[in-house]
PDB file of N, CA and C in Angstrom:
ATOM      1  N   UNK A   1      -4.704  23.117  -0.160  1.00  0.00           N
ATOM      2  CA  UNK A   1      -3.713  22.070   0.021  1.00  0.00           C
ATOM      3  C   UNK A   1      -3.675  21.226  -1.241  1.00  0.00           C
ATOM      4  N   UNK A   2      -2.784  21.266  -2.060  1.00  0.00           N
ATOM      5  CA  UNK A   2      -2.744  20.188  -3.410  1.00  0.00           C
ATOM      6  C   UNK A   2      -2.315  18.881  -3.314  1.00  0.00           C
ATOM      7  N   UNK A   3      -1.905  18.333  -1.822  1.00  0.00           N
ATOM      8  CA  UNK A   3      -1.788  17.051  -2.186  1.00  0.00           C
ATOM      9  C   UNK A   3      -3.046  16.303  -0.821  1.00  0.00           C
ATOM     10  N   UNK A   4      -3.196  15.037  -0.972  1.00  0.00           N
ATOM     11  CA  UNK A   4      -4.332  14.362  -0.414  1.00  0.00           C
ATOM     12  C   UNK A   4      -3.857  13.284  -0.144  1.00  0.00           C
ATOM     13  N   UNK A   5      -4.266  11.927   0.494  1.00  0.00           N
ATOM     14  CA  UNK A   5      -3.846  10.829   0.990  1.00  0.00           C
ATOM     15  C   UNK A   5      -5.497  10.130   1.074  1.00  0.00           C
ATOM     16  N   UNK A   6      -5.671   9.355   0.518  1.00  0.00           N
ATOM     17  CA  UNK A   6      -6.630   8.431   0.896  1.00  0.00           C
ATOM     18  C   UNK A   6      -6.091   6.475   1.041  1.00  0.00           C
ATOM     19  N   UNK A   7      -7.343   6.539   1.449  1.00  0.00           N
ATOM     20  CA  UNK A   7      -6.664   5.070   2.194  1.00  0.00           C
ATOM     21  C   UNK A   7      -7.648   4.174   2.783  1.00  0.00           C
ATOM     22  N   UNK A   8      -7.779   2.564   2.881  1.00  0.00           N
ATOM     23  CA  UNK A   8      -8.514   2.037   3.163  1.00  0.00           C
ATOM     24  C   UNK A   8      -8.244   0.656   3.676  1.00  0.00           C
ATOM     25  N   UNK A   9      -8.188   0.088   4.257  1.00  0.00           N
ATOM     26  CA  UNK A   9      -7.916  -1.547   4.621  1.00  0.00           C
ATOM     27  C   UNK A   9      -8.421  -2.542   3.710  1.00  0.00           C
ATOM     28  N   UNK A  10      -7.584  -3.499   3.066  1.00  0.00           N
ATOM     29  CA  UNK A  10      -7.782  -4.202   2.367  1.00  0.00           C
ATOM     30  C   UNK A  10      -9.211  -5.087   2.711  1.00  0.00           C
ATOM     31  N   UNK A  11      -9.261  -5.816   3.617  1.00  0.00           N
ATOM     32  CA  UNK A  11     -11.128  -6.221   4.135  1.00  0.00           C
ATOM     33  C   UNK A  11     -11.941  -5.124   3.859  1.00  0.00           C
ATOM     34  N   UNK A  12     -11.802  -4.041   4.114  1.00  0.00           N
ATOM     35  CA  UNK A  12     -12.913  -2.698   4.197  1.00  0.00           C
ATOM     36  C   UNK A  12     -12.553  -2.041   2.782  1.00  0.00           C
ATOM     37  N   UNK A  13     -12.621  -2.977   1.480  1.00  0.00           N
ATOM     38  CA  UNK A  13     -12.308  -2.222   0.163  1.00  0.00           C
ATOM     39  C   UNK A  13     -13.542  -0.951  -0.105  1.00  0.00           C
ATOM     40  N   UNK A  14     -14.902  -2.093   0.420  1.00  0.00           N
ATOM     41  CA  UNK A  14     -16.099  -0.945   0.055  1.00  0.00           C
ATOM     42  C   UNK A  14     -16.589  -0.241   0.530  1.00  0.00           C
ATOM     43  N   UNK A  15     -15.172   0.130   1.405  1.00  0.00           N
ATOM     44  CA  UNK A  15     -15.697   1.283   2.859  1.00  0.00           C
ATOM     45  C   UNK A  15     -15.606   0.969   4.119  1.00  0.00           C
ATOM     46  N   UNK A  16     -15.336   1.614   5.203  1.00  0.00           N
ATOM     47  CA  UNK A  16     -15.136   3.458   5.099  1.00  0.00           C
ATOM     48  C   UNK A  16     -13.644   3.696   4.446  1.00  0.00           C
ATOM     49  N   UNK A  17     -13.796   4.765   3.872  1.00  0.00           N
ATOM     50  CA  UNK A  17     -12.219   5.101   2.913  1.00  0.00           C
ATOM     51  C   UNK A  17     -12.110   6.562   4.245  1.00  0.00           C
ATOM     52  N   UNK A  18     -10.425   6.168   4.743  1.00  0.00           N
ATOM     53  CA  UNK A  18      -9.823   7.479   5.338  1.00  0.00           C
ATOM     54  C   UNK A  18      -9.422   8.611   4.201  1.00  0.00           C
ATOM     55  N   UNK A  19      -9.830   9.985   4.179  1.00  0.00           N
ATOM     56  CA  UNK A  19      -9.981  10.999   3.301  1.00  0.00           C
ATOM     57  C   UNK A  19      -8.677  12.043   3.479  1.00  0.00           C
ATOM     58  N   UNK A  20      -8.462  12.104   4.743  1.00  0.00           N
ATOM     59  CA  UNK A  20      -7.717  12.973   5.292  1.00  0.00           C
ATOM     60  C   UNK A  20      -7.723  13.291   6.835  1.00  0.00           C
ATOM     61  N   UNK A  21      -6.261  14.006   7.077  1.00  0.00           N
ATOM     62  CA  UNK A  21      -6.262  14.368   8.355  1.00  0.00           C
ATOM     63  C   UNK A  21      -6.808  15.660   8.905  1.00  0.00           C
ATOM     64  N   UNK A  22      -6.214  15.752   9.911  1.00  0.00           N
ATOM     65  CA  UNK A  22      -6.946  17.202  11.073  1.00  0.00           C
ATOM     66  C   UNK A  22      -6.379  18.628  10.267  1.00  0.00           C
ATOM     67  N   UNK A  23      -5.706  18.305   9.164  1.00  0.00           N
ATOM     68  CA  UNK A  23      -4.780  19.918   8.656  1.00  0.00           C
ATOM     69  C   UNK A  23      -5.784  19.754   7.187  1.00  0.00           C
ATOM     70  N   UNK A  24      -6.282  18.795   6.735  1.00  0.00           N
ATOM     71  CA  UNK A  24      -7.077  18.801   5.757  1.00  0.00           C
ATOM     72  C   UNK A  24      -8.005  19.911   5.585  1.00  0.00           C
ATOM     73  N   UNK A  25      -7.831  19.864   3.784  1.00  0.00           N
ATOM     74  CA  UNK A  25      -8.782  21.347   3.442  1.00  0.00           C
ATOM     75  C   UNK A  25     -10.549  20.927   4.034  1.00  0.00           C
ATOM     76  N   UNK A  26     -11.020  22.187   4.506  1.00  0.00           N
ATOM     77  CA  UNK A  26     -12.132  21.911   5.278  1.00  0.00           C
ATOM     78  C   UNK A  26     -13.376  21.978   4.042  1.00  0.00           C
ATOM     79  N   UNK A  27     -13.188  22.501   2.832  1.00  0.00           N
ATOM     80  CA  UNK A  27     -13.676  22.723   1.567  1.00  0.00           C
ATOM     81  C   UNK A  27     -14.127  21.036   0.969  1.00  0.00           C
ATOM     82  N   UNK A  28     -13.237  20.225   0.836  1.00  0.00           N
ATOM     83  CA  UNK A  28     -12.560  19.549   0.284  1.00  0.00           C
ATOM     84  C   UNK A  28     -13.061  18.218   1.544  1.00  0.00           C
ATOM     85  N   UNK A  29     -13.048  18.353   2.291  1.00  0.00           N
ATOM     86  CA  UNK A  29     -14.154  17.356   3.553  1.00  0.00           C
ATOM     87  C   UNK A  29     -15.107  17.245   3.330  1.00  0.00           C
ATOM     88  N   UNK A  30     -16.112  18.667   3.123  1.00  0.00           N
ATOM     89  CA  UNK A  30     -17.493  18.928   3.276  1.00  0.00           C
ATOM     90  C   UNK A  30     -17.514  18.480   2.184  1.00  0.00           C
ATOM     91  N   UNK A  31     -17.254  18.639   0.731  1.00  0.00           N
ATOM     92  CA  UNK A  31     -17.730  18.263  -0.514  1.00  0.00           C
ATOM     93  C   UNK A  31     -17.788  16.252  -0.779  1.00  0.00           C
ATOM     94  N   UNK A  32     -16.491  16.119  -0.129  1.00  0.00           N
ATOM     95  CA  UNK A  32     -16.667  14.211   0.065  1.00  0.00           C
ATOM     96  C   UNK A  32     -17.703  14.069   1.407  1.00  0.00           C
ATOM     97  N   UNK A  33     -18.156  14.852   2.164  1.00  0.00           N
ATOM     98  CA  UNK A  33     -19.191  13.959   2.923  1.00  0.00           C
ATOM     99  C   UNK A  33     -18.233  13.927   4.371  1.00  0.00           C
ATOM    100  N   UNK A  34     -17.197  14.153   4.590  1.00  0.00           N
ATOM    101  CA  UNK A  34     -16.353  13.269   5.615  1.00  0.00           C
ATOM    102  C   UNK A  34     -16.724  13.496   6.803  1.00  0.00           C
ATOM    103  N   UNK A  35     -16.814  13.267   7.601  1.00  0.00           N
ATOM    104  CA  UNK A  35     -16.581  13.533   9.550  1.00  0.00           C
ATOM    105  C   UNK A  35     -15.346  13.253  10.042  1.00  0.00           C
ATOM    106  N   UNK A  36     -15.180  13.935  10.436  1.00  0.00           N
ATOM    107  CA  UNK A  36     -13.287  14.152  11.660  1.00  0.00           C
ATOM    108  C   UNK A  36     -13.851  13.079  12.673  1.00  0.00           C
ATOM    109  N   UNK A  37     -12.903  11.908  12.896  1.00  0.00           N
ATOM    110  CA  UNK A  37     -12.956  11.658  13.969  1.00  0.00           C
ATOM    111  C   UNK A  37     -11.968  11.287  14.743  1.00  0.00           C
ATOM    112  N   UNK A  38     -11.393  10.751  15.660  1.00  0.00           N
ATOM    113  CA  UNK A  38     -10.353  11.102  16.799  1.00  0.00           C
ATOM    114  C   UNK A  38     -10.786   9.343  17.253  1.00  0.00           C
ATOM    115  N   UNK A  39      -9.789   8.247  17.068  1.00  0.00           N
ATOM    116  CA  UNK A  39     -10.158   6.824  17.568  1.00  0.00           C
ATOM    117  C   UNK A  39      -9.140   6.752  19.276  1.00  0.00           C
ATOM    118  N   UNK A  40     -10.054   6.601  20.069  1.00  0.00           N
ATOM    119  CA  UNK A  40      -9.728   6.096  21.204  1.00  0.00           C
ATOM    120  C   UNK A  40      -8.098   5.797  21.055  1.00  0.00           C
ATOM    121  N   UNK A  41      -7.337   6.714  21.742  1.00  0.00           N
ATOM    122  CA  UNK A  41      -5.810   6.351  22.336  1.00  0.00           C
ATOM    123  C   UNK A  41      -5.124   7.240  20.974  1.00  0.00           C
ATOM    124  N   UNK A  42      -5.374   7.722  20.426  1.00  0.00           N
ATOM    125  CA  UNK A  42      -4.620   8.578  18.989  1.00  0.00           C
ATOM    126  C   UNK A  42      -4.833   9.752  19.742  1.00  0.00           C
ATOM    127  N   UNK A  43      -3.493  10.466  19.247  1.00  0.00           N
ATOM    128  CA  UNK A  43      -3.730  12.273  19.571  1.00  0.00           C
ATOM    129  C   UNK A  43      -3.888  12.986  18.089  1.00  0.00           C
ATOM    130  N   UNK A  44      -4.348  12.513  17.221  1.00  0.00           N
ATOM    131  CA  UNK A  44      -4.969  13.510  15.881  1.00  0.00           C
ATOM    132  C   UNK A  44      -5.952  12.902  15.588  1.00  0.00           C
ATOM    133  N   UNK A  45      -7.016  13.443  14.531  1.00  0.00           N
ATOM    134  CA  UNK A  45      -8.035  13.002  13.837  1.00  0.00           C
ATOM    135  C   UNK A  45      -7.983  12.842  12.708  1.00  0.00           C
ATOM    136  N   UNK A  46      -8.707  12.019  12.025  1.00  0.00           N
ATOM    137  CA  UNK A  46      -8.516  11.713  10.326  1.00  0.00           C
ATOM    138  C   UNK A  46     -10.501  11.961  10.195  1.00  0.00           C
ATOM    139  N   UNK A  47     -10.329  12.102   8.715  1.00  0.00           N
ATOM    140  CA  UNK A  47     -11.953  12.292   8.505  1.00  0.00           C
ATOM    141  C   UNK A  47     -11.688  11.145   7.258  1.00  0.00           C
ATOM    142  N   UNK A  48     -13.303  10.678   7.763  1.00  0.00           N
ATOM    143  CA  UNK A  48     -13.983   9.297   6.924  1.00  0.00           C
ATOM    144  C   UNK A  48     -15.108   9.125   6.130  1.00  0.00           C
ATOM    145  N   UNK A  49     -15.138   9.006   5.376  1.00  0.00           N
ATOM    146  CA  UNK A  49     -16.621   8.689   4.487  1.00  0.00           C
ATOM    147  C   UNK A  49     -16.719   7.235   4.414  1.00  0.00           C
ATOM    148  N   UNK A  50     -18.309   6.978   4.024  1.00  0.00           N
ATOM    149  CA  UNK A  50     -18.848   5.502   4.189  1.00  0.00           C
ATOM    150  C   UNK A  50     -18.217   5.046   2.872  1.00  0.00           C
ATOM    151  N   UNK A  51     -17.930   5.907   1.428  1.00  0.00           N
ATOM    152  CA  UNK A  51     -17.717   5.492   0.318  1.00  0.00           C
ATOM    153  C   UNK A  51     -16.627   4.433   0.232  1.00  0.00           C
ATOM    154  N   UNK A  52     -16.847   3.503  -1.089  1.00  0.00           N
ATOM    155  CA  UNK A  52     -15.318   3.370  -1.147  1.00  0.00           C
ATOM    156  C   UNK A  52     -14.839   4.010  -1.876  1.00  0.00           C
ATOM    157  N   UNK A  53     -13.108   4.030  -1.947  1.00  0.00           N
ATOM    158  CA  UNK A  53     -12.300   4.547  -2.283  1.00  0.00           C
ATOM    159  C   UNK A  53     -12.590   4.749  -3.870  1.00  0.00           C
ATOM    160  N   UNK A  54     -13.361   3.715  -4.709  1.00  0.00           N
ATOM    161  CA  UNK A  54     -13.157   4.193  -6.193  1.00  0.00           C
ATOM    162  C   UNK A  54     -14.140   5.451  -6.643  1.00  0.00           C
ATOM    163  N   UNK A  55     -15.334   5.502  -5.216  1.00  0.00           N
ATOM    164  CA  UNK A  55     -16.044   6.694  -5.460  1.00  0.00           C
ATOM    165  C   UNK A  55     -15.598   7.824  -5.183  1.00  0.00           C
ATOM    166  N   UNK A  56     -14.756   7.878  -3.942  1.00  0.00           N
ATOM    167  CA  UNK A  56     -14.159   9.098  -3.424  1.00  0.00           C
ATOM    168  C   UNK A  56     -12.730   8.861  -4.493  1.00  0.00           C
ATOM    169  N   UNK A  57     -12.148   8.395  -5.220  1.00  0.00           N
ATOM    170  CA  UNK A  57     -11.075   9.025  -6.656  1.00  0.00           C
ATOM    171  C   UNK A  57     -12.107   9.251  -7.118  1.00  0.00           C
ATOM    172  N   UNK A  58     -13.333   9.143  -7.939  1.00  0.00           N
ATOM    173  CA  UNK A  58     -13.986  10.029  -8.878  1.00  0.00           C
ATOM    174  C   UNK A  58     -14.043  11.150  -8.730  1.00  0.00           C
ATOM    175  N   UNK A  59     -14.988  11.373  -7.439  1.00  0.00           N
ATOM    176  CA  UNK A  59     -15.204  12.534  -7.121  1.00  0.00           C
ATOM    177  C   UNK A  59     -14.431  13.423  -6.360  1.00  0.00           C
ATOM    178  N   UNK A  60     -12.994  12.792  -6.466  1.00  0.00           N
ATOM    179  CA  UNK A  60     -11.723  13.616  -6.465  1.00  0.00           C
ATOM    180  C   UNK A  60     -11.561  14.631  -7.600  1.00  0.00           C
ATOM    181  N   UNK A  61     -11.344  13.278  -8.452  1.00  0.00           N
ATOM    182  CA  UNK A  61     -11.154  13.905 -10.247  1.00  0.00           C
ATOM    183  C   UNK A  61     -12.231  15.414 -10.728  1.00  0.00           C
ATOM    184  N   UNK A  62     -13.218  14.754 -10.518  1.00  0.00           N
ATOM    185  CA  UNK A  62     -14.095  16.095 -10.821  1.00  0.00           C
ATOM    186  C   UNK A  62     -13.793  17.407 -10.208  1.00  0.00           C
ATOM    187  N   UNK A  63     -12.979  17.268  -9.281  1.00  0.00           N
ATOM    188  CA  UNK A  63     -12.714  18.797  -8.641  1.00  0.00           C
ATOM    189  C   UNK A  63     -10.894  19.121  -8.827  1.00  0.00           C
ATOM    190  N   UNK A  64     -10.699  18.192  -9.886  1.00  0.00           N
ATOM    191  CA  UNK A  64      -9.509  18.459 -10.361  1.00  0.00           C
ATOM    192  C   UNK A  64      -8.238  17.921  -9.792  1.00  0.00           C
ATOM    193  N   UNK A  65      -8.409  16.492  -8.707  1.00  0.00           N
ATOM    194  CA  UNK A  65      -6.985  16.273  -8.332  1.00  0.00           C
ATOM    195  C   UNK A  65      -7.089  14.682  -9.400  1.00  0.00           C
ATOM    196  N   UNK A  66      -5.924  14.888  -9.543  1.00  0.00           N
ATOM    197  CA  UNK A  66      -5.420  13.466 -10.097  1.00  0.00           C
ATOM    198  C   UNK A  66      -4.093  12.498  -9.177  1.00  0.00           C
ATOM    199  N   UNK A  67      -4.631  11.087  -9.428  1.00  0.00           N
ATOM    200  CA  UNK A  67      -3.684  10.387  -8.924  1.00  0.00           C
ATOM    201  C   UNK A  67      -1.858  10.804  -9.773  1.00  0.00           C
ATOM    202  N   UNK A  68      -1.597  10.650  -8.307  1.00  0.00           N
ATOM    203  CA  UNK A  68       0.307  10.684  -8.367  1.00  0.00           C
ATOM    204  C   UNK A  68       0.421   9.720  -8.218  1.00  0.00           C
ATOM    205  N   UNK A  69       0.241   8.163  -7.361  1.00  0.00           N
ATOM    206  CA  UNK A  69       0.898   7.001  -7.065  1.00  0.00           C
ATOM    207  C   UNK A  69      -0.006   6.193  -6.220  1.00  0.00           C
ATOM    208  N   UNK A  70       0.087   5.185  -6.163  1.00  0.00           N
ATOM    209  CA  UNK A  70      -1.100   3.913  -5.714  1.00  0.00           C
ATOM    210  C   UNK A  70      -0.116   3.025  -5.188  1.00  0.00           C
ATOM    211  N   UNK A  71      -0.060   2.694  -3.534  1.00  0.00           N
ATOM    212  CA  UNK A  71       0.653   1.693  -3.066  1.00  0.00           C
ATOM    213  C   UNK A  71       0.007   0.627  -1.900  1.00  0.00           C
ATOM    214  N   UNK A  72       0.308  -0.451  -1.742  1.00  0.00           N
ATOM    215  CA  UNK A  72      -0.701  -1.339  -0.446  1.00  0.00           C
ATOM    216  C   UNK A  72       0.873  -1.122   0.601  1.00  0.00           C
ATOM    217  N   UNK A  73       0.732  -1.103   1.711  1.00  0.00           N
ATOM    218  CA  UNK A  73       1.385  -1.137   3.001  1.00  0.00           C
ATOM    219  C   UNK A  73       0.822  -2.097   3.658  1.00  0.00           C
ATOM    220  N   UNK A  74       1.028  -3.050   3.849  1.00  0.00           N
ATOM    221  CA  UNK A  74       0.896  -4.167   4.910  1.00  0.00           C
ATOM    222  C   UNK A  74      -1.152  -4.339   4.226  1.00  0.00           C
ATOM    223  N   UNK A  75      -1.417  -4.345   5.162  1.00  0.00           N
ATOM    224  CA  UNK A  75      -3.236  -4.351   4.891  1.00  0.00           C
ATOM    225  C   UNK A  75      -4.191  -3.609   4.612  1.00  0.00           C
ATOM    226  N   UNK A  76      -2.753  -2.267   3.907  1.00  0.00           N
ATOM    227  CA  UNK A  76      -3.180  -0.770   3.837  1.00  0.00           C
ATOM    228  C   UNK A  76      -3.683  -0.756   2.367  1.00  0.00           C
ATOM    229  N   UNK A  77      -4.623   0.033   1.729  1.00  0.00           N
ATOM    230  CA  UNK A  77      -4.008   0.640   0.093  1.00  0.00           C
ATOM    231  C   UNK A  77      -4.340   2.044   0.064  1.00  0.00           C
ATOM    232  N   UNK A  78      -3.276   2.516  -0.087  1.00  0.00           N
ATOM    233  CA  UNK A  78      -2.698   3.830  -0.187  1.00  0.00           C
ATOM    234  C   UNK A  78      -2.683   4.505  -1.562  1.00  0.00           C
ATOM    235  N   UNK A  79      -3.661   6.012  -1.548  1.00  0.00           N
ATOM    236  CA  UNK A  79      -3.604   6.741  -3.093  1.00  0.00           C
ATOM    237  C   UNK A  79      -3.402   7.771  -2.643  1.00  0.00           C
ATOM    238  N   UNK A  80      -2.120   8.485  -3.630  1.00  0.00           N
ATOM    239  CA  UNK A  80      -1.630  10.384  -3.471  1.00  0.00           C
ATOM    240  C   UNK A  80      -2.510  10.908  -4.272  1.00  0.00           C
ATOM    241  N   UNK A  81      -2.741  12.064  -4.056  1.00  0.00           N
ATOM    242  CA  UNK A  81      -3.419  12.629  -5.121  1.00  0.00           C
ATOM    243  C   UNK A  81      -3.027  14.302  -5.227  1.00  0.00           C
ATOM    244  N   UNK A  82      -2.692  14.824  -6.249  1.00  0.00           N
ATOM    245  CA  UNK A  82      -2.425  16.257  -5.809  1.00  0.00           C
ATOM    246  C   UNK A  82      -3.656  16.866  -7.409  1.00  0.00           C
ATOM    247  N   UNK A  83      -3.362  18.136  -6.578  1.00  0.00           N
ATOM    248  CA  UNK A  83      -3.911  19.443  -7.547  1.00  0.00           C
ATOM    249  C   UNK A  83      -3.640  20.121  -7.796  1.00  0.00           C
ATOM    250  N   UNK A  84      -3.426  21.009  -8.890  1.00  0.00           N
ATOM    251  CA  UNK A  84      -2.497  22.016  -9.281  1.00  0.00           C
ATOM    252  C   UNK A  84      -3.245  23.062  -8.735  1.00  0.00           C
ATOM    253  N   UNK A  85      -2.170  24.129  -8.341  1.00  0.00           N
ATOM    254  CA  UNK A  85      -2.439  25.258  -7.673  1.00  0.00           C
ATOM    255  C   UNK A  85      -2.646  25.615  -8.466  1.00  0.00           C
ATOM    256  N   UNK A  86      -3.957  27.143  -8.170  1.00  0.00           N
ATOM    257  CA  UNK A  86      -4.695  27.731  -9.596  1.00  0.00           C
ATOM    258  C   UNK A  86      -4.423  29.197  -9.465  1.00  0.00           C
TER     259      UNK A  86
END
């Protein structure tokens, strides 16, 4: 999958950062650390690491995705990230 979504609540800058959802590469979970989890009253799961977000972009970068665009949504901050297909 070459593109990614991470994300975090402005109070919770230094964690937990949301990594991805339930269609997320399962490669690409295990290597950030994440756990799937499913919050009371949602019908999908997102997976989470304790990191914050500037650790999980590093260790994005190292496996080759780079930021596309950086936006806040309400109390959100929102990073794309894609990877070139190889």
């Amino acid at each position: 999958m070459p593109f990614i979504l991470i994300s975090t609540q402005i109070r919770l800058e230094n964690g937990p950062t949301t990594v991805g959802d339930e269609l997320s590469d399962p490669a690409v979970m295990t290597y950030l650390g994440a756990r799937k989890t499913t919050m009371l009253g949602n019908n999908f799961s997102e997976y989470h690491v304790d990191d914050p977000p500037r650790l999980v972009l590093d260790k994005l970068e190292k496996v080759g995705f780079r930021l596309v665009s950086m936006t806040g949504v309400g109390q959100t901050l929102v990073w794309c990230l894609h990877k070139e297909m190889e």
